[in-house]
PDB file of N, CA and C in Angstrom:
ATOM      1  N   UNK A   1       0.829  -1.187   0.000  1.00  0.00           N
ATOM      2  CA  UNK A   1       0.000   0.000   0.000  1.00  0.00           C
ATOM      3  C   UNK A   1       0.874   1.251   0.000  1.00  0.00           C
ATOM      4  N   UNK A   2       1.960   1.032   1.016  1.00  0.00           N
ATOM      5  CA  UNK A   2       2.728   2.667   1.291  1.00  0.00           C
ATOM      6  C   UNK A   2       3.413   2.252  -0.632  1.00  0.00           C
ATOM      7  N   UNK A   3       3.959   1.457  -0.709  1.00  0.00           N
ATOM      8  CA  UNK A   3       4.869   1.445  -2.126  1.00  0.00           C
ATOM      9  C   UNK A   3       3.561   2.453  -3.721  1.00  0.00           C
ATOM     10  N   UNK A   4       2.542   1.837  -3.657  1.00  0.00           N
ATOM     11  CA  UNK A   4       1.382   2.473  -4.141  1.00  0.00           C
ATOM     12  C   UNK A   4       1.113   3.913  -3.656  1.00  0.00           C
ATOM     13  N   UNK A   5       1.327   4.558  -2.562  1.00  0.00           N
ATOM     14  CA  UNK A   5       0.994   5.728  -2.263  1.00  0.00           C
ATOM     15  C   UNK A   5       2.340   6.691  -3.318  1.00  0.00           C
ATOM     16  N   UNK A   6       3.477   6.116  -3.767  1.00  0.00           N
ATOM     17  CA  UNK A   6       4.040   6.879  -4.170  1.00  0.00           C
ATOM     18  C   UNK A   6       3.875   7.446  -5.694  1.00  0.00           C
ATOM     19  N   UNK A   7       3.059   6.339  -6.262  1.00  0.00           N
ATOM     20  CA  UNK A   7       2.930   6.720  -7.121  1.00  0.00           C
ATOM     21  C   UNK A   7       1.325   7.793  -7.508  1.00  0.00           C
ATOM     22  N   UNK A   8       0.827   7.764  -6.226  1.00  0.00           N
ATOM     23  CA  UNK A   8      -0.393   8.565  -6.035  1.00  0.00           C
ATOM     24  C   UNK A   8      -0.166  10.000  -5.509  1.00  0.00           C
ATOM     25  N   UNK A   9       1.312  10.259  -5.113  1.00  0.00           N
ATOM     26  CA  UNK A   9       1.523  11.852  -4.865  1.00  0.00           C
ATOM     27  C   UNK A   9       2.205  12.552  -6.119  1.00  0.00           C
ATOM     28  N   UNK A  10       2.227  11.392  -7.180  1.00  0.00           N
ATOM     29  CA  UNK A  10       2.610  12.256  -8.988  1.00  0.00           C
ATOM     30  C   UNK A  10       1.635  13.445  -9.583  1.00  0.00           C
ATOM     31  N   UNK A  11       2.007  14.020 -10.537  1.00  0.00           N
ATOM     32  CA  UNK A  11       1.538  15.004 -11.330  1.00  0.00           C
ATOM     33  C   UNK A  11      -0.241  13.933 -11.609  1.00  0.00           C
ATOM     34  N   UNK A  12       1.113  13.025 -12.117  1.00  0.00           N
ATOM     35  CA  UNK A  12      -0.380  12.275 -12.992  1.00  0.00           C
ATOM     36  C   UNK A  12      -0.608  10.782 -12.646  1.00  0.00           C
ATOM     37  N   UNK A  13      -1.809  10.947 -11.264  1.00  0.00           N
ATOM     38  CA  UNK A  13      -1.435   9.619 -10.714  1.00  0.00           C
ATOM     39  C   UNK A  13      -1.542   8.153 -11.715  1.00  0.00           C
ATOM     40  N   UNK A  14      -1.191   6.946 -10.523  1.00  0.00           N
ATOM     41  CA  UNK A  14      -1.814   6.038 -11.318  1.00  0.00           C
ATOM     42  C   UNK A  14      -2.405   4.680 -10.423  1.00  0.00           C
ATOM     43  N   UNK A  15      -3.363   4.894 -11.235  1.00  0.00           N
ATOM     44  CA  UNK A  15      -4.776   4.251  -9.643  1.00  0.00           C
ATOM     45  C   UNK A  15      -4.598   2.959  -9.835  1.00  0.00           C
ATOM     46  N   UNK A  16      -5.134   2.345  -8.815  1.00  0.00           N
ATOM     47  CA  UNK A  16      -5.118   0.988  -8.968  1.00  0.00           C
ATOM     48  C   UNK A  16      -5.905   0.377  -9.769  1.00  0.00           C
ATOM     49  N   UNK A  17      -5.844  -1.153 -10.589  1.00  0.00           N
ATOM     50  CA  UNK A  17      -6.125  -1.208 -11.532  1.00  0.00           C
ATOM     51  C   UNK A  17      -7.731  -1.079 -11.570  1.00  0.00           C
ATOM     52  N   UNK A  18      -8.562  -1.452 -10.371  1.00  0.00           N
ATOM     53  CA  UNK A  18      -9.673  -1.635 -10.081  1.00  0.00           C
ATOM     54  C   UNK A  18     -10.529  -0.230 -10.209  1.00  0.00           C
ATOM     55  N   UNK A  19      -9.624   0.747  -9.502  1.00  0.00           N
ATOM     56  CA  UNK A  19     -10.068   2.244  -9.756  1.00  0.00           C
ATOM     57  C   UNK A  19      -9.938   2.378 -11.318  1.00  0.00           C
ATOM     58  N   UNK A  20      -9.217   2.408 -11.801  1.00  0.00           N
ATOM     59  CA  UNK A  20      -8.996   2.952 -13.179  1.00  0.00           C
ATOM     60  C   UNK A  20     -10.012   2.080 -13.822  1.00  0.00           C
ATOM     61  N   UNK A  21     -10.403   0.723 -13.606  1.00  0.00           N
ATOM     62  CA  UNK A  21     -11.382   0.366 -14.944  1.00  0.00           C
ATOM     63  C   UNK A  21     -12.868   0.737 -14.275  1.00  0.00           C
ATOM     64  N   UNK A  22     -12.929   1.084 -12.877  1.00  0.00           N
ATOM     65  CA  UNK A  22     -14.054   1.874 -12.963  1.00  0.00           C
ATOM     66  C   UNK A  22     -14.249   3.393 -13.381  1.00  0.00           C
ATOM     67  N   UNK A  23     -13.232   4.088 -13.436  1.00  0.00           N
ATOM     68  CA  UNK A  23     -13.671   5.066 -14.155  1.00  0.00           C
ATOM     69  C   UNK A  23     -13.891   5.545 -15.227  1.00  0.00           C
ATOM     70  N   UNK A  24     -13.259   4.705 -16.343  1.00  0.00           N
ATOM     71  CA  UNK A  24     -13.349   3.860 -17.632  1.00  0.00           C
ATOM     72  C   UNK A  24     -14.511   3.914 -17.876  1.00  0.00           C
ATOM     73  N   UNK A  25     -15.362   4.595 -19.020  1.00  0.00           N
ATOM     74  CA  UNK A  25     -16.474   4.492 -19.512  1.00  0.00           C
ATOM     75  C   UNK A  25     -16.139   2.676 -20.514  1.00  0.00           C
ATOM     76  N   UNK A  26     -15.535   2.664 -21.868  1.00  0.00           N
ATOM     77  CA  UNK A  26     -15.224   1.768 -22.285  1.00  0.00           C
ATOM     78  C   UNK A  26     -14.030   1.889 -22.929  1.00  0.00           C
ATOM     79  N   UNK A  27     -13.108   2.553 -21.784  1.00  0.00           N
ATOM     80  CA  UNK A  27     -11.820   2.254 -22.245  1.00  0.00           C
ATOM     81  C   UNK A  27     -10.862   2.988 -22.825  1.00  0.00           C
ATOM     82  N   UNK A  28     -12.188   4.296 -23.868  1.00  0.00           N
ATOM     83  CA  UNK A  28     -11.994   4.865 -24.419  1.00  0.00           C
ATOM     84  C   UNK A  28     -12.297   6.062 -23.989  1.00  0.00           C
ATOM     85  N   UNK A  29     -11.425   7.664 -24.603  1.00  0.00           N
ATOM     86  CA  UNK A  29     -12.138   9.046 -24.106  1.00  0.00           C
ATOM     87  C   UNK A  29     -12.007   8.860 -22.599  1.00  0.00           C
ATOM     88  N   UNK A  30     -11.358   9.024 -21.850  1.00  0.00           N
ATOM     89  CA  UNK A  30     -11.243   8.900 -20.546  1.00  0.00           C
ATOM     90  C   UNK A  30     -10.959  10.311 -20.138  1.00  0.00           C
ATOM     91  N   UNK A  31     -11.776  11.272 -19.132  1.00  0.00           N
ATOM     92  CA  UNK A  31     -11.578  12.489 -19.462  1.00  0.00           C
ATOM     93  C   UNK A  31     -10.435  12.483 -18.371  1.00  0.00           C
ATOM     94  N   UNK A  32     -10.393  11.795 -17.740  1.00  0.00           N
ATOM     95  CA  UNK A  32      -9.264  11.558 -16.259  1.00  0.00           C
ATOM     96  C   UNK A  32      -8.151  11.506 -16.551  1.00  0.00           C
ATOM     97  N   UNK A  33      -7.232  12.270 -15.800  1.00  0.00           N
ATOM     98  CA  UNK A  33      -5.699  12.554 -15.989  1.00  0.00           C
ATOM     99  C   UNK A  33      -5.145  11.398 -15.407  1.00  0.00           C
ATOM    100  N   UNK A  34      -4.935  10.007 -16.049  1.00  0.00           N
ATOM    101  CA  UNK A  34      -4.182   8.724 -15.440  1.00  0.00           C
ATOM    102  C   UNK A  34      -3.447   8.209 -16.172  1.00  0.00           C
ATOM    103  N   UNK A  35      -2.501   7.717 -15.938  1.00  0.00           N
ATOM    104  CA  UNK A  35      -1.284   6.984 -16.517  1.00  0.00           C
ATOM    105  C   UNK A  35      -1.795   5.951 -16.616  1.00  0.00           C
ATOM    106  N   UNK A  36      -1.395   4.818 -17.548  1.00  0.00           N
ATOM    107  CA  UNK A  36      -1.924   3.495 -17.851  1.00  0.00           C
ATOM    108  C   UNK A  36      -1.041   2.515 -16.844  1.00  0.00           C
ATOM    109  N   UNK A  37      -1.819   1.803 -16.460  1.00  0.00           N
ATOM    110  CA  UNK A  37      -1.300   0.830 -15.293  1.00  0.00           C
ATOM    111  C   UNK A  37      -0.360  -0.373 -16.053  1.00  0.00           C
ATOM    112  N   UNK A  38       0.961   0.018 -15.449  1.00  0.00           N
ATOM    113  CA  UNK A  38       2.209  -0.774 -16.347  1.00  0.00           C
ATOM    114  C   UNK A  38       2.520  -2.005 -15.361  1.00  0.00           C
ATOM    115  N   UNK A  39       3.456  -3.083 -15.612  1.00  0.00           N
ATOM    116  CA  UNK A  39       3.514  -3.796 -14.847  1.00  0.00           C
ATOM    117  C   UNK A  39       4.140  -3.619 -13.831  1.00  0.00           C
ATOM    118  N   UNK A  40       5.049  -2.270 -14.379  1.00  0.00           N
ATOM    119  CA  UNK A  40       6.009  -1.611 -12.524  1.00  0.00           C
ATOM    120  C   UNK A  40       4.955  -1.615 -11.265  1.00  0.00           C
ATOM    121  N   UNK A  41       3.974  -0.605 -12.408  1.00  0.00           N
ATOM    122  CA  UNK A  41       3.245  -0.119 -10.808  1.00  0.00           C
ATOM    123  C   UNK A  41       2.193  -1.548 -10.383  1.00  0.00           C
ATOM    124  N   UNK A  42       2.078  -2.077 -11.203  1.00  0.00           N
ATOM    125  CA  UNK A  42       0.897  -3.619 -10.747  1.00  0.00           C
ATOM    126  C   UNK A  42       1.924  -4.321  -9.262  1.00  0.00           C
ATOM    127  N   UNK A  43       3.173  -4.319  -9.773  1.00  0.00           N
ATOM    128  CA  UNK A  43       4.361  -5.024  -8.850  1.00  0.00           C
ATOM    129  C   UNK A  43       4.279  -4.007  -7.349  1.00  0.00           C
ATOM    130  N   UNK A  44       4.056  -2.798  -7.821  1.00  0.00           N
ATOM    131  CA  UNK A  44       4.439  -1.647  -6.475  1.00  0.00           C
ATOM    132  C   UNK A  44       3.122  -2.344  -5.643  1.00  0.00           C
ATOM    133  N   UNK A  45       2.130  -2.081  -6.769  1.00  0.00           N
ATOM    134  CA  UNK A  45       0.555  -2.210  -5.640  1.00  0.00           C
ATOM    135  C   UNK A  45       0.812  -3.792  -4.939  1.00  0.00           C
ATOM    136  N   UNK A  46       0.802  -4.811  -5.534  1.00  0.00           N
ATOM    137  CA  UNK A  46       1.008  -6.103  -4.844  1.00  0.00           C
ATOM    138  C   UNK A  46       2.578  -5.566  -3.928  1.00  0.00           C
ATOM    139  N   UNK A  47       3.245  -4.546  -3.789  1.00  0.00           N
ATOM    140  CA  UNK A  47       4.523  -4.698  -2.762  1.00  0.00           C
ATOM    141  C   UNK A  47       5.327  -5.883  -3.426  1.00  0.00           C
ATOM    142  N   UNK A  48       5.818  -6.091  -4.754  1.00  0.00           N
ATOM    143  CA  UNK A  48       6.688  -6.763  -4.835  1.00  0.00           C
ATOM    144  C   UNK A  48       7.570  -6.178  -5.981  1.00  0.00           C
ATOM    145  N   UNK A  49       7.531  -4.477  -5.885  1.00  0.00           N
ATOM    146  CA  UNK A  49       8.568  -4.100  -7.078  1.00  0.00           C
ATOM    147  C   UNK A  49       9.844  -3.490  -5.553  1.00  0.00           C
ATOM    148  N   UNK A  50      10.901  -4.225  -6.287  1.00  0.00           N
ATOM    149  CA  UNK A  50      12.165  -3.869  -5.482  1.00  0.00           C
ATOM    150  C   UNK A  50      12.659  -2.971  -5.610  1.00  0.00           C
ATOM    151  N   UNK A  51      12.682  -1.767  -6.967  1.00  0.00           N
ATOM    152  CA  UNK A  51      12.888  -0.801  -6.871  1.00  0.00           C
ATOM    153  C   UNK A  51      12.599   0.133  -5.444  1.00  0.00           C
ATOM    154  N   UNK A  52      10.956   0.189  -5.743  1.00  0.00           N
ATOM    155  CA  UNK A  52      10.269   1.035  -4.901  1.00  0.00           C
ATOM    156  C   UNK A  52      10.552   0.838  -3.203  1.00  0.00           C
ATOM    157  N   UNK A  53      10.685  -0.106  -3.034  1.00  0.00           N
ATOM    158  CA  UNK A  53      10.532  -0.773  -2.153  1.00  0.00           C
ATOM    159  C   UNK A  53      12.064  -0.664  -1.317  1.00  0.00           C
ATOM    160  N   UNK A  54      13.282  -0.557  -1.791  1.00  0.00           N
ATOM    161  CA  UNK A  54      14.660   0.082  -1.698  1.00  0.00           C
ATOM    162  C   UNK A  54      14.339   1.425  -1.544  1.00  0.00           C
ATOM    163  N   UNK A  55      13.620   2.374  -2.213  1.00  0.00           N
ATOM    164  CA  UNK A  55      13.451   3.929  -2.140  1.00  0.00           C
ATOM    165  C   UNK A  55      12.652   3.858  -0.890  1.00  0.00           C
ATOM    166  N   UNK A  56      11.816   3.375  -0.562  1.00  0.00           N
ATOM    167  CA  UNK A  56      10.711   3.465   0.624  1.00  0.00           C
ATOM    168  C   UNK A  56      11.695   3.480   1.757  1.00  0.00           C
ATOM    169  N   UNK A  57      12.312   2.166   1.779  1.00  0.00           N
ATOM    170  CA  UNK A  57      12.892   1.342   3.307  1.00  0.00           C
ATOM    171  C   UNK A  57      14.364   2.408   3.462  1.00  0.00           C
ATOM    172  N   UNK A  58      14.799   3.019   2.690  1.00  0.00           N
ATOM    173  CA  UNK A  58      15.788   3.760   2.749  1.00  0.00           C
ATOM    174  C   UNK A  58      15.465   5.382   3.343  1.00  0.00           C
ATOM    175  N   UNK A  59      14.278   5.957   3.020  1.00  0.00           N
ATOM    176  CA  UNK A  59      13.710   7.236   3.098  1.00  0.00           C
ATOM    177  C   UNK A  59      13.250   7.157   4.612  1.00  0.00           C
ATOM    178  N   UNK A  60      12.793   5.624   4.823  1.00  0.00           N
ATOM    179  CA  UNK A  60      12.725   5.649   6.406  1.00  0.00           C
ATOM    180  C   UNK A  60      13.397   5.817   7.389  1.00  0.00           C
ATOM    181  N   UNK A  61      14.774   5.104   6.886  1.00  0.00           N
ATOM    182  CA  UNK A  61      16.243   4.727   7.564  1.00  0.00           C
ATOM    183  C   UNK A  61      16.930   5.868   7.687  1.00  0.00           C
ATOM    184  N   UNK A  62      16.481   6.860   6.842  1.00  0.00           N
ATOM    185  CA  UNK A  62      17.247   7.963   6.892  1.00  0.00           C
ATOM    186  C   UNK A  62      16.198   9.158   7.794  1.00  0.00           C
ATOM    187  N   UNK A  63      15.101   8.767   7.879  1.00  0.00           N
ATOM    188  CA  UNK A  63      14.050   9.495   8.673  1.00  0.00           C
ATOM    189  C   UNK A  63      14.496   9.442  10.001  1.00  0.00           C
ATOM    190  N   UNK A  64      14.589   7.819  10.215  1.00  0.00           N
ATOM    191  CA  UNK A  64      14.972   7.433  11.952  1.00  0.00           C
ATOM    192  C   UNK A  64      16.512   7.947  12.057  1.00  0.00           C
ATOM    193  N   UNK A  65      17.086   7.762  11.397  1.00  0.00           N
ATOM    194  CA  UNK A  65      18.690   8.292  11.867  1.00  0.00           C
ATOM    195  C   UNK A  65      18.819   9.482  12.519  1.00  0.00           C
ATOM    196  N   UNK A  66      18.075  10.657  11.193  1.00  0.00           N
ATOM    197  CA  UNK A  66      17.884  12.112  11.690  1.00  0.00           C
ATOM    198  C   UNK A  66      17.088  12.363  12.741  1.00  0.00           C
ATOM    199  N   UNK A  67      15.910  11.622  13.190  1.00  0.00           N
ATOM    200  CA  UNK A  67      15.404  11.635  14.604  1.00  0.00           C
ATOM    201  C   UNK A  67      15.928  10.986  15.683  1.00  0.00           C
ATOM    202  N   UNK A  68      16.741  10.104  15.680  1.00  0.00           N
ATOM    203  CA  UNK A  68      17.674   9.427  16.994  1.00  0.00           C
ATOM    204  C   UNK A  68      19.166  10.545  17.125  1.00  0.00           C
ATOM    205  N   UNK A  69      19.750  10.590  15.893  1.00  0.00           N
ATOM    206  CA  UNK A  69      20.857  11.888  15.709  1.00  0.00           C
ATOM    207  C   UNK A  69      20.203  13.208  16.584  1.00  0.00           C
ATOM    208  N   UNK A  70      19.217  13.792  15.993  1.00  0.00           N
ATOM    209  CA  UNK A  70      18.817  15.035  17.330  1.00  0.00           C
ATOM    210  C   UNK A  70      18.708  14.371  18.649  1.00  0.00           C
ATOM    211  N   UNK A  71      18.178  13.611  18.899  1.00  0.00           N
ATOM    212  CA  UNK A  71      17.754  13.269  20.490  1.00  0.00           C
ATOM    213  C   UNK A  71      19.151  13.109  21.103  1.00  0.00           C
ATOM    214  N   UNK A  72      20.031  12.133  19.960  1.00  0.00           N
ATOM    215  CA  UNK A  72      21.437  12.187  20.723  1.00  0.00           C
ATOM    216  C   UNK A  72      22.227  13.610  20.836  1.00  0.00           C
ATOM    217  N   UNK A  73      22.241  14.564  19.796  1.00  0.00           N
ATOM    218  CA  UNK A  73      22.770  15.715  19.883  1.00  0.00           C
ATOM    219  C   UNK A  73      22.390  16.810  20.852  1.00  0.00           C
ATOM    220  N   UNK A  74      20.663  16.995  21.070  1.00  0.00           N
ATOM    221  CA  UNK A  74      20.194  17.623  22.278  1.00  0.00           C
ATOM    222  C   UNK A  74      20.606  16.745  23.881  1.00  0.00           C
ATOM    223  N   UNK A  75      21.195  15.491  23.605  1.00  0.00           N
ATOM    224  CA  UNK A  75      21.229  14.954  25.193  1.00  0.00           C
ATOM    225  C   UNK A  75      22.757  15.804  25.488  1.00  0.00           C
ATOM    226  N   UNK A  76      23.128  15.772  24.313  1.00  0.00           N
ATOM    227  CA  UNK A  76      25.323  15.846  24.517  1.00  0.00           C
ATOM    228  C   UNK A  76      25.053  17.688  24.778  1.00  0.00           C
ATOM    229  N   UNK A  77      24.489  18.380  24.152  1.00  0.00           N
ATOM    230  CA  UNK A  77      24.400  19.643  24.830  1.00  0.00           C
ATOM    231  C   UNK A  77      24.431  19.948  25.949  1.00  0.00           C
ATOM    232  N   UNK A  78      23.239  19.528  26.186  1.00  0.00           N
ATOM    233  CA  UNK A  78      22.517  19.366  27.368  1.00  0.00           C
ATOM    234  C   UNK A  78      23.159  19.367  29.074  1.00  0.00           C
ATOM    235  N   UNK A  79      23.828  17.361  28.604  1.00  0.00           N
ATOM    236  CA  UNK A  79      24.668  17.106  29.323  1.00  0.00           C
ATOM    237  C   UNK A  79      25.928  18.043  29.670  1.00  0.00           C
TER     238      UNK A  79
END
């Protein structure tokens, strides 16, 4: 799901496949700004594209570092 959210904060999202063929009159003339559902993003939504999934687990790792790094830097002041 989080691997899928990334591709839902784009210019031009791209919905899951279930959303997109409901908004699909027949396929055709689609007045909706969507990217066609490729097999990258089918892999992101099931959580099994490794790309994404390296960008995710890394953006976290670097989230927690910079929040344990302050707590340690405000203790060493401090102290």
């Amino acid at each position: 799901m989080a691997e899928g959210n990334i591709y839902q904060s784009s210019a031009n999202p791209a919905l899951h496949p279930e959303v997109q063929r409901r908004l699909m009159w027949d396929g055709e003339h689609n007045p909706y700004n969507i990217l066609p559902v490729t097999e990258e993003r089918i892999a992101a939504f099931n959580n099994q594209n490794r790309k994404m999934k390296i960008k995710w687990y890394s953006g976290i790792a670097i989230n927690v570092i910079w929040f344990v790094g302050s707590i340690l830097y405000v203790m060493l002041v401090i102290a």
